[in-house]
Every structure is written in structure tokens, then in C-alpha cells.
N, C-alpha and C. Protein backbone atom coordinates (compact mmCIF):
# COMPACT_ATOMS: atom_id res chain seq x y z
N UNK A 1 -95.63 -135.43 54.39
CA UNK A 1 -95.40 -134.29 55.25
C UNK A 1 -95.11 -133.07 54.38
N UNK A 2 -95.64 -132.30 54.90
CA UNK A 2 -95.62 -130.72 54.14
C UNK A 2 -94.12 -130.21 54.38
N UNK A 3 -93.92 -129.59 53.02
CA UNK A 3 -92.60 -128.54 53.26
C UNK A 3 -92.58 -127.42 54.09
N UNK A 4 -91.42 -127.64 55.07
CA UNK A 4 -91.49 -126.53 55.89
C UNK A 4 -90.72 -125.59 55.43
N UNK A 5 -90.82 -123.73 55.84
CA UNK A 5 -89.65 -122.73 55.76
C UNK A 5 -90.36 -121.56 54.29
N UNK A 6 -89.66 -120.85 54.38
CA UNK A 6 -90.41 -120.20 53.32
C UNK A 6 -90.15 -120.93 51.89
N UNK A 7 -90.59 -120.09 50.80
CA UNK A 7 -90.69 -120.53 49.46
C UNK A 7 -89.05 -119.50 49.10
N UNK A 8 -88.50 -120.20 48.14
CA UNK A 8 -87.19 -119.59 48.26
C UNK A 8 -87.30 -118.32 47.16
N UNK A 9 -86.19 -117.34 47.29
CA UNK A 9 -86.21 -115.95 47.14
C UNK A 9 -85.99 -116.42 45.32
N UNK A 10 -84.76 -116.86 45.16
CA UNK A 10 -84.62 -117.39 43.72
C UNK A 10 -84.78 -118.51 43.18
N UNK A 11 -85.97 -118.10 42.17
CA UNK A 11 -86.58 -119.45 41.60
C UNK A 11 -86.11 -120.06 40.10
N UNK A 12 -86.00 -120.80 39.37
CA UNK A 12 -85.59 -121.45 37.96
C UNK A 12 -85.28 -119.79 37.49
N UNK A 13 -86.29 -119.14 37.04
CA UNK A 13 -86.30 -117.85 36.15
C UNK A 13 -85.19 -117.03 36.53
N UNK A 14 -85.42 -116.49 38.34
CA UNK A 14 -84.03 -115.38 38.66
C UNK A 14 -82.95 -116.18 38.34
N UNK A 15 -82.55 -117.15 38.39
CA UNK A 15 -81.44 -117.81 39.03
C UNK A 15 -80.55 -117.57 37.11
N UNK A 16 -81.74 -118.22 36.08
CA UNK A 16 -81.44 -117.99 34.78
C UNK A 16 -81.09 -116.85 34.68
N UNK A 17 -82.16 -115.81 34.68
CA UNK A 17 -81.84 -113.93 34.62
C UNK A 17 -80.38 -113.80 35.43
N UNK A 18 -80.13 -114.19 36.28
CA UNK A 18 -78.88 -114.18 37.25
C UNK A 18 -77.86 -114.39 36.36
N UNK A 19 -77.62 -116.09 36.03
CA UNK A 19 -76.64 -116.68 35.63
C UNK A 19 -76.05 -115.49 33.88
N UNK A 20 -77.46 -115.42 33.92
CA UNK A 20 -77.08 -114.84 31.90
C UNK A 20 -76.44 -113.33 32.33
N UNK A 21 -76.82 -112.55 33.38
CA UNK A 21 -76.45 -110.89 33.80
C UNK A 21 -75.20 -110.66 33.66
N UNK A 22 -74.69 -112.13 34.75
CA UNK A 22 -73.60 -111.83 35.14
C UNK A 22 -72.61 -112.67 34.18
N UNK A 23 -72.65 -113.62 32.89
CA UNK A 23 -71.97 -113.98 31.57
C UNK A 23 -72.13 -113.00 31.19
N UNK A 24 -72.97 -111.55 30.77
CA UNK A 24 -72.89 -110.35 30.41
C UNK A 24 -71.60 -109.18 30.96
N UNK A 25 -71.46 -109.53 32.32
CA UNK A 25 -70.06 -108.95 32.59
C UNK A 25 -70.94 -108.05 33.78
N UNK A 26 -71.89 -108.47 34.67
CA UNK A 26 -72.38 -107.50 35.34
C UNK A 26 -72.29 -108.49 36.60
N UNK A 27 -71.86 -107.61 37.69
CA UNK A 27 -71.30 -108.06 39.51
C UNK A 27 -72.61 -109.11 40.04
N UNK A 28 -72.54 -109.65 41.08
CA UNK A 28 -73.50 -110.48 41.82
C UNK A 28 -74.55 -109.04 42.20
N UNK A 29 -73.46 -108.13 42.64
CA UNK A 29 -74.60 -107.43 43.69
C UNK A 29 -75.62 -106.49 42.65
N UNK A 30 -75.04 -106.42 41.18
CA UNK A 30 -75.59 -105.74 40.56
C UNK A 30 -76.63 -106.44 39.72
N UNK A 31 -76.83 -107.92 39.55
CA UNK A 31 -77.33 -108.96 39.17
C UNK A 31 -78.86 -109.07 40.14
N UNK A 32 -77.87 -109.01 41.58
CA UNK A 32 -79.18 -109.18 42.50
C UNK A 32 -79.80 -107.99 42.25
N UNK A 33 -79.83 -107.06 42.00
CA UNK A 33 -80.11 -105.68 42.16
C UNK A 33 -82.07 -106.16 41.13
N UNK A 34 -80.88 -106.26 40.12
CA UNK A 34 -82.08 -106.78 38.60
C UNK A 34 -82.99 -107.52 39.40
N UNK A 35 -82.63 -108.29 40.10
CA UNK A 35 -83.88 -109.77 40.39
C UNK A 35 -84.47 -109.33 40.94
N UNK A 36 -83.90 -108.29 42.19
CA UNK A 36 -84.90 -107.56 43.51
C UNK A 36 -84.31 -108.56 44.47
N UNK A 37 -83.16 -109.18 45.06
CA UNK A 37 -82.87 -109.55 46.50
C UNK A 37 -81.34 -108.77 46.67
N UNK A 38 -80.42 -109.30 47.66
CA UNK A 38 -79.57 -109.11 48.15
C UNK A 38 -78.64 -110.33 47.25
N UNK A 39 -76.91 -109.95 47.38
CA UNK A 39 -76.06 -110.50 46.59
C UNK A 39 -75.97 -111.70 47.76
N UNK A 40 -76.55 -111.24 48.96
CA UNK A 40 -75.75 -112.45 50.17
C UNK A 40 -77.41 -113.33 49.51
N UNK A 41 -78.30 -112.74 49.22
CA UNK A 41 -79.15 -114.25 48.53
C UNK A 41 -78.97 -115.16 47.39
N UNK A 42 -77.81 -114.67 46.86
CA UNK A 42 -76.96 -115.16 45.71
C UNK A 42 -76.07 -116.40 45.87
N UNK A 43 -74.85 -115.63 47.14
CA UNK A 43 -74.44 -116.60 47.48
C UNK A 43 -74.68 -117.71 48.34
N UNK A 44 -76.06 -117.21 49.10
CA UNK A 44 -76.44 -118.29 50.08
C UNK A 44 -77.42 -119.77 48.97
N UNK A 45 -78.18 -118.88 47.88
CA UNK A 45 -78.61 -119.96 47.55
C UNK A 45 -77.41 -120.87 46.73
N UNK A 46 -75.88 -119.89 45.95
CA UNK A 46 -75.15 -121.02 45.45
C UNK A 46 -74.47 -121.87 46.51
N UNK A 47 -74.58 -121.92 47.90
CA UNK A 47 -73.89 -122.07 48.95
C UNK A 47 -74.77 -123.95 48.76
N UNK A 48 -76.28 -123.87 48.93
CA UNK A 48 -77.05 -125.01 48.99
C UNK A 48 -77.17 -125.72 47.44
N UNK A 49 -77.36 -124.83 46.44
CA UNK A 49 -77.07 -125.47 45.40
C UNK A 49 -75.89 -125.81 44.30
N UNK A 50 -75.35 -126.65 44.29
CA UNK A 50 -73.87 -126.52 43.67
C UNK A 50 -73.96 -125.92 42.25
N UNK A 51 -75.05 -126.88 41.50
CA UNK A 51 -75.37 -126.50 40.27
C UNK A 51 -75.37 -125.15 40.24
N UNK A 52 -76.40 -124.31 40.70
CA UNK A 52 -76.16 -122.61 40.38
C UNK A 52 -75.08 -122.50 40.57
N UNK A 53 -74.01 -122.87 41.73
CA UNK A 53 -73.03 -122.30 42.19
C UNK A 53 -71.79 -122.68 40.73
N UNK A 54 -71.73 -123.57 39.91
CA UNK A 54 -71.11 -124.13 39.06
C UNK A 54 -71.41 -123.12 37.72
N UNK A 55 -72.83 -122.71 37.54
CA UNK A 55 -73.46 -121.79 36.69
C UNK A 55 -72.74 -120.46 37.03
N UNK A 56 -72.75 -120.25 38.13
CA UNK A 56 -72.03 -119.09 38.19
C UNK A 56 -70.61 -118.71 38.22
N UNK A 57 -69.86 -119.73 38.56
CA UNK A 57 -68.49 -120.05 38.49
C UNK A 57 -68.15 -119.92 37.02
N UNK A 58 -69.31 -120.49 36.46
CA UNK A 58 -68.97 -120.31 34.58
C UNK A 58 -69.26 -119.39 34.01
N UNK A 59 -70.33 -118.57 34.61
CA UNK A 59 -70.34 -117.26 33.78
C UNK A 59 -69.75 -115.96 34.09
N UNK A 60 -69.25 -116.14 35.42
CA UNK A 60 -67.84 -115.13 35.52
C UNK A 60 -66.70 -115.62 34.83
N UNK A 61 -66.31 -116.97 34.91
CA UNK A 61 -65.40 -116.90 34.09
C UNK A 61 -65.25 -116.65 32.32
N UNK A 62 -66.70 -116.74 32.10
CA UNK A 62 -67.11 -116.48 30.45
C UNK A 62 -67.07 -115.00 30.34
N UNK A 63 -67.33 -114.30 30.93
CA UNK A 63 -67.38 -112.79 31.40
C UNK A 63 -66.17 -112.07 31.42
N UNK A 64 -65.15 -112.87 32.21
CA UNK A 64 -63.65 -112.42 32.06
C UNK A 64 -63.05 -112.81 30.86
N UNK A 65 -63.32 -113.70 30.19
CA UNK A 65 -62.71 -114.69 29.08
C UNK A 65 -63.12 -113.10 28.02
N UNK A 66 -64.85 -113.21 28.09
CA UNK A 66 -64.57 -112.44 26.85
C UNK A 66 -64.56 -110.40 26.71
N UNK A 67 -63.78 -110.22 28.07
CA UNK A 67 -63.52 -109.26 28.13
C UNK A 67 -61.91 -108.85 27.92
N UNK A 68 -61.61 -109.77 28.13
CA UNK A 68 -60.18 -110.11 27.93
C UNK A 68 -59.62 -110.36 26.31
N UNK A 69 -60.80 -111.14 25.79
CA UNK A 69 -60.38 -111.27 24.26
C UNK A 69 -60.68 -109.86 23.74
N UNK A 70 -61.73 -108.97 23.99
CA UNK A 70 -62.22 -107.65 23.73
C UNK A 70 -60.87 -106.71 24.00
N UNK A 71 -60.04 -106.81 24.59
CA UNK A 71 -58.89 -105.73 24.78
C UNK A 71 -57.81 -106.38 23.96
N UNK A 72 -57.61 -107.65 24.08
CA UNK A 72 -56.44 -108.65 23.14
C UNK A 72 -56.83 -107.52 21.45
N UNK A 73 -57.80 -108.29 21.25
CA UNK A 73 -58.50 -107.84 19.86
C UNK A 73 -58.14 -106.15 19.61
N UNK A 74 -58.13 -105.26 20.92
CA UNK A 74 -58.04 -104.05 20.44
C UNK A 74 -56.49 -104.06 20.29
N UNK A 75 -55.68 -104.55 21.39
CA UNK A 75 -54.47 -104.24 21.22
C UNK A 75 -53.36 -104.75 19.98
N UNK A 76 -54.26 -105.81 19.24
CA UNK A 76 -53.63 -105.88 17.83
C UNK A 76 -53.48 -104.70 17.10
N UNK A 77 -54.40 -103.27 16.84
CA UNK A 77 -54.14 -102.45 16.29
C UNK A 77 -52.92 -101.41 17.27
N UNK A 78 -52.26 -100.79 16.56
CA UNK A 78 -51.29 -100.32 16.95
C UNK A 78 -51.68 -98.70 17.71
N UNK A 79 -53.13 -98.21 16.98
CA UNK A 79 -53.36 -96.81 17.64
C UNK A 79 -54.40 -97.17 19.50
N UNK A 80 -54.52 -98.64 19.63
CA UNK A 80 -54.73 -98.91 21.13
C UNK A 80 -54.12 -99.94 21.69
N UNK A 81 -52.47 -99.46 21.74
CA UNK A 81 -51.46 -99.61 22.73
C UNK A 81 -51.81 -99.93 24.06
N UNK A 82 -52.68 -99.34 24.53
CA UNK A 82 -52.82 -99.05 25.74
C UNK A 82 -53.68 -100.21 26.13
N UNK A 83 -54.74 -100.76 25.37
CA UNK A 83 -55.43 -101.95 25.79
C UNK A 83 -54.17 -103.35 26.46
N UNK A 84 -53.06 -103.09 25.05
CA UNK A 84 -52.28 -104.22 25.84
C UNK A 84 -51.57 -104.05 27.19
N UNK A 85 -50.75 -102.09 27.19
CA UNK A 85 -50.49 -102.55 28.04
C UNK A 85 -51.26 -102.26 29.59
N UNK A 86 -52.74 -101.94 29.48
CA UNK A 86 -53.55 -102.08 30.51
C UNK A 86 -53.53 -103.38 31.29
N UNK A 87 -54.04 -104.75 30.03
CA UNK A 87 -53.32 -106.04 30.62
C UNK A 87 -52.03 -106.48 31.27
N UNK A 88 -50.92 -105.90 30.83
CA UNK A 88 -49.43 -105.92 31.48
C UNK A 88 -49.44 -105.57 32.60
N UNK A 89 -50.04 -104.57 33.17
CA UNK A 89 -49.91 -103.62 34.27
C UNK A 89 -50.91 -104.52 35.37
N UNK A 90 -52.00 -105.30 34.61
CA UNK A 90 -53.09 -105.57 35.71
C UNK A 90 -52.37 -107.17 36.01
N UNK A 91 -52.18 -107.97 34.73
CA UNK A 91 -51.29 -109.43 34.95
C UNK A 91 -50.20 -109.52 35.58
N UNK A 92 -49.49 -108.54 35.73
CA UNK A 92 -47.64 -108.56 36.13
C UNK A 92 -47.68 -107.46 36.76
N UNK A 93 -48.24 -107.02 37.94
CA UNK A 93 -48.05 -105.28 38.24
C UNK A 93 -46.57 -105.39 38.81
N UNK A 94 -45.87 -106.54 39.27
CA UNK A 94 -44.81 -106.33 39.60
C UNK A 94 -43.66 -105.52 38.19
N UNK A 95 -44.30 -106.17 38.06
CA UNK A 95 -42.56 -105.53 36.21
C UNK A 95 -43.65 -104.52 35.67
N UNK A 96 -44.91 -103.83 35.52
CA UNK A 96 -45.12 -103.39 34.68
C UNK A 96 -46.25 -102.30 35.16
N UNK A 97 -46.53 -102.38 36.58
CA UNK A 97 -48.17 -101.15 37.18
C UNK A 97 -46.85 -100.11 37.68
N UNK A 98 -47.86 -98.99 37.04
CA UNK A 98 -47.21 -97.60 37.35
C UNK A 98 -46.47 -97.52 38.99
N UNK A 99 -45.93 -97.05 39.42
CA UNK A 99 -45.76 -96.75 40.94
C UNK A 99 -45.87 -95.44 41.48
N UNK A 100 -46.17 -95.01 42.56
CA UNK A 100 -46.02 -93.93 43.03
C UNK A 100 -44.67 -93.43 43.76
N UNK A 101 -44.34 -92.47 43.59
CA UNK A 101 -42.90 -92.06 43.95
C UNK A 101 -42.49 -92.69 45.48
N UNK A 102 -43.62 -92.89 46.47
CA UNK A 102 -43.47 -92.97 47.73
C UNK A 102 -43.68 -94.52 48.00
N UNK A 103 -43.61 -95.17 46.42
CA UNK A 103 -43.58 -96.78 46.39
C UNK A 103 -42.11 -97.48 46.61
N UNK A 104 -41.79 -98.46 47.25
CA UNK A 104 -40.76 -99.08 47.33
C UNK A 104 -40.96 -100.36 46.96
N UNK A 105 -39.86 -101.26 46.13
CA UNK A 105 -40.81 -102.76 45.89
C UNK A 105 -39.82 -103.51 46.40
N UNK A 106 -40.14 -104.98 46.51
CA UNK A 106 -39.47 -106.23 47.69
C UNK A 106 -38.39 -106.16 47.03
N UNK A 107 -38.04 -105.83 45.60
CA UNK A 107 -36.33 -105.84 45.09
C UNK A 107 -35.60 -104.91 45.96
N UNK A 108 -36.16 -103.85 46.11
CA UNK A 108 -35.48 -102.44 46.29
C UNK A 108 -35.03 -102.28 48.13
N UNK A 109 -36.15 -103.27 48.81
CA UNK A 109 -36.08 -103.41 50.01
C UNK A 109 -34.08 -104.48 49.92
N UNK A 110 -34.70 -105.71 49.42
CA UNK A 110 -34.15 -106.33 49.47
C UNK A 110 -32.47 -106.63 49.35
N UNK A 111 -32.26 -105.63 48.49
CA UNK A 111 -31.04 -104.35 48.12
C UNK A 111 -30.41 -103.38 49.03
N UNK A 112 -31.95 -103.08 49.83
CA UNK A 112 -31.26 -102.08 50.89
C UNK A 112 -30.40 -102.83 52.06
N UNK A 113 -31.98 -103.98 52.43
CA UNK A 113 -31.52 -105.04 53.66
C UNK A 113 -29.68 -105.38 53.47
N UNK A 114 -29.44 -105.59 52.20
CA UNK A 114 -27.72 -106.79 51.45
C UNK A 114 -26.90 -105.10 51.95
N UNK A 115 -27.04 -104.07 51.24
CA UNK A 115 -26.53 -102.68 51.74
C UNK A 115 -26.39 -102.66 53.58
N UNK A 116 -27.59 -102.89 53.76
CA UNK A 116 -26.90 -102.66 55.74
C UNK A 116 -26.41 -103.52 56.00
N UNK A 117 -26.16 -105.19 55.65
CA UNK A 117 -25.27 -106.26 56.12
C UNK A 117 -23.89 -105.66 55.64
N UNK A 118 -23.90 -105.04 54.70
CA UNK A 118 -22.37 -104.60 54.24
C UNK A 118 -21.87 -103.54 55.56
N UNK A 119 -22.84 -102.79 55.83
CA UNK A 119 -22.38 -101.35 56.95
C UNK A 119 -22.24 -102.22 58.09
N UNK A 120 -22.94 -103.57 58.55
CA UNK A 120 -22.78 -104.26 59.65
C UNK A 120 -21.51 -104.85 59.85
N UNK A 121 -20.95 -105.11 58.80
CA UNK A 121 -20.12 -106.23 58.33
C UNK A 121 -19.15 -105.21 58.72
N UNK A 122 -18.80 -103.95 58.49
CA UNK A 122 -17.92 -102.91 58.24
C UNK A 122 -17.73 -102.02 59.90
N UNK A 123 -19.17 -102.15 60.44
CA UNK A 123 -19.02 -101.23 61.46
C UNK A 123 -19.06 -102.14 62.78
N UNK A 124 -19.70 -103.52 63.21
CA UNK A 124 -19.83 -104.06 64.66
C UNK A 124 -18.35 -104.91 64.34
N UNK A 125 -17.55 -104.48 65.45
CA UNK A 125 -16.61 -104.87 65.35
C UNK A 125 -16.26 -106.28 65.98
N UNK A 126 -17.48 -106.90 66.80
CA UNK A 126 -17.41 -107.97 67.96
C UNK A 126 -18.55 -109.23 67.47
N UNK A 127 -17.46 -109.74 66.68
CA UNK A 127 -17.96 -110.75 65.65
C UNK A 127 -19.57 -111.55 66.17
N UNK A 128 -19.59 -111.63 67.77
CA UNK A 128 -20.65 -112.43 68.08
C UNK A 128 -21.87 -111.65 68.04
N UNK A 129 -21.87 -110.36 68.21
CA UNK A 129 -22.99 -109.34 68.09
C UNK A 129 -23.30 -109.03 66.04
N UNK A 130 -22.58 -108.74 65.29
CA UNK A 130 -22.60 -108.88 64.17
C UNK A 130 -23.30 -110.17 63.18
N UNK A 131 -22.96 -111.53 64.15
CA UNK A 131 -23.36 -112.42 63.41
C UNK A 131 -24.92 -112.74 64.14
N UNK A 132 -25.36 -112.35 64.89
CA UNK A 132 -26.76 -112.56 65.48
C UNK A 132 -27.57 -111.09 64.66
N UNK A 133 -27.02 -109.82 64.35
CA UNK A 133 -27.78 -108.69 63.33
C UNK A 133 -27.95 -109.29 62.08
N UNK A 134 -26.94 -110.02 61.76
CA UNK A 134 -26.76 -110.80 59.86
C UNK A 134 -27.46 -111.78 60.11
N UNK A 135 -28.24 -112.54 61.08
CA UNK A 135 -28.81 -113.48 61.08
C UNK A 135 -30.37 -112.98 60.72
N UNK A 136 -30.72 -112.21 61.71
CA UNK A 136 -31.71 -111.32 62.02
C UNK A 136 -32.60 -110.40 60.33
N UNK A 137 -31.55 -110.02 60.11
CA UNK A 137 -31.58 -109.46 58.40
C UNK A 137 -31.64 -110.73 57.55
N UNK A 138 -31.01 -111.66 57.39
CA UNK A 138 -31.17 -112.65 56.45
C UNK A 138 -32.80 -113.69 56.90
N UNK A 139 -33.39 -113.12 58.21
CA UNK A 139 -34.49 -113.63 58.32
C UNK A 139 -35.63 -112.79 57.74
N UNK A 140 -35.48 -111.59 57.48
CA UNK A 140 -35.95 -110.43 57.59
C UNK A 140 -36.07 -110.52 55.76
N UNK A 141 -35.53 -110.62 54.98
CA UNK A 141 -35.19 -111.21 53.61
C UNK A 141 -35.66 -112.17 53.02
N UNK A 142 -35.63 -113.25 53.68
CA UNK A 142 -36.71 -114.58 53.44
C UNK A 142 -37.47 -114.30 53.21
N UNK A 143 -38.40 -113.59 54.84
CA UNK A 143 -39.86 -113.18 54.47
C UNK A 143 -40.02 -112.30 53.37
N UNK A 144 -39.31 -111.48 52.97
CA UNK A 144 -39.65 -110.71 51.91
C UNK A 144 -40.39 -111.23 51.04
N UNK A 145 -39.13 -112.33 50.06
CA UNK A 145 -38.93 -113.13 49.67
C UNK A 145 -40.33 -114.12 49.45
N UNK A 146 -40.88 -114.90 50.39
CA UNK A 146 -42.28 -115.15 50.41
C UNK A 146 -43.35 -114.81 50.60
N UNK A 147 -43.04 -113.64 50.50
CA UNK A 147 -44.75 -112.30 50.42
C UNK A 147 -45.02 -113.16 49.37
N UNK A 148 -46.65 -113.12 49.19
CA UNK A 148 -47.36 -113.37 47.81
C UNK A 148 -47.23 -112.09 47.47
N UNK A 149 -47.36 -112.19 46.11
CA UNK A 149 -47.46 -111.37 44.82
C UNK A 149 -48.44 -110.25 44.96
N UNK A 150 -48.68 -109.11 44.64
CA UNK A 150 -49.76 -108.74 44.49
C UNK A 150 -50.64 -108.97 42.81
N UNK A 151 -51.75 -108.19 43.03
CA UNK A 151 -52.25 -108.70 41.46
C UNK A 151 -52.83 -109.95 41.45
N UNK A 152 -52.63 -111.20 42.17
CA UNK A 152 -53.80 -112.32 41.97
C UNK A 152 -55.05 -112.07 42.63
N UNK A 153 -56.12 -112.23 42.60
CA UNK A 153 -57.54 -112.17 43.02
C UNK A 153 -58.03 -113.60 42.59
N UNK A 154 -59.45 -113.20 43.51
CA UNK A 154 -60.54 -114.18 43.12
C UNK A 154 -61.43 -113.98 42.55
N UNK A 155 -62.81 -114.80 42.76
CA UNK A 155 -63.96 -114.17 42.28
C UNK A 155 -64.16 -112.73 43.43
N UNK A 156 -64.91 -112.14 42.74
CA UNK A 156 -66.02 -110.70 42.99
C UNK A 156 -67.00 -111.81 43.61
N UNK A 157 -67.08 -110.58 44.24
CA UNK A 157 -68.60 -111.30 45.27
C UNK A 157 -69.48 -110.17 44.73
């Protein structure tokens, strides 16, 4: 019986040209761009084939690996500072990405929240109303508390 459906968009060659673009440090959509399809034909064909999909899993991560050693390497010299702490800021933005004045972070919240249990503590004088606000705030804290992080990602699509 004959194969049905069309002949597929990426064949042995794109899929190679693909895999090597993007170990070069260049996006899916900019990869597809090179081949001539769409990035959603990228991921649909790594969707059916694992192998590409494994090929490509490895050459983004070869891509980050050696872009990463490329700034390490600069930031050994002392006149590009800034390569290392570009990494600091992008790995840890909590302790180390610039902020904007109109930024507040989960410490600073978290500080304020312990500050109004003190004014609660000080000002509701009718212990049963006080201890249902301190409850309320110490729930309010938790969640803080288990926000994820910012700064982790995934792959780029």
C-alpha cells in the first residue's frame, strides 16, 4: 500500500542544516527562516520524531554551553568585569539584576507584611479580631514565600 499525506517539509539535509544553525547559537524561528518553513514545522516535526527532537535538545544546549564559556573566558580578564557580572545578574537576578526604583522584592514585602502585624498587635485591641488579621497576614507570607524565583527559563521556541 502506497504512502499516504504529503512528502514532509523537513528532510535528512534541513533537519542537519537545522540541527548545526541552531549549535551555532541561532533561534528555531531563525533556523526555520534558513530552511524556508515555519518554527511550528520545527517543532511539529521534533514532536513525531524524538531523534531530531533529542538533536535539538543538544544543540541548544551546546549553544548555551559555549556561549557561556565565551563570557566565563572574558571575565577572567579584569578590563571585562562586566561579562561576569552580566552572568550574576542573569543566574541570581534575585541578589544581583539591577532594579528599578518602583521595584519592591518578596524580602522587602515580607518586612513590611512582620511591620503591620506589629501595628496590629499594637492597635486591634479585641484579641479575637486581631488574631484572625495575624492569621490572614501570616497566610499572605507563605505565599510569598513560595513564589518561584524569577530568572529560571526553558528552551526558546
Amino acid at each position: 500500500m502506497a504512502k499516504r499525506g504529503r512528502k514532509p517539509v523537513l528532510d535528512k539535509i534541513k533537519k542537519r542544516e537545522i540541527v548545526a544553525l541552531m549549535t551555532a547559537g541561532c533561534s528555531r524561528k531563525m533556523a526555520a527562516r534558513y530552511v524556508g518553513c515555519a518554527a511550528q514545522t520545527i517543532q511539529n516535526t521534533a514532536d513525531r520524531d524524538e531523534k531530531f527532537a533529542a538533536e535539538l535538545r543538544r544543540a541548544y544546549g551546546n549553544a548555551e554551553l559555549g556561549l557561556l564559556q565565551n563570557i566565563r573566558n572574558a571575565s577572567k580578564k579584569a578590563q571585562y568585569w562586566r561579562a561576569a557580572a552580566w552572568t550574576l545578574e542573569r543566574r541570581n537576578p534575585e541578589e544581583y539584576a539591577q532594579r528599578g526604583p518602583d521595584v519592591i522584592t518578596v524580602d522587602q514585602i515580607a518586612r513590611l507584611l512582620s511591620q503591620f502585624a506589629d501595628i496590629i498587635i499594637e492597635e486591634v485591641p479585641v484579641a479575637k479580631y486581631r488574631k484572625q488579621i495575624l492569621a490572614r497576614l501570616e497566610t499572605l507570607n507563605k505565599g510569598l514565600l513560595e513564589m518561584p524565583k524569577k530568572g529560571t527559563r526553558g528552551e526558546e521556541s
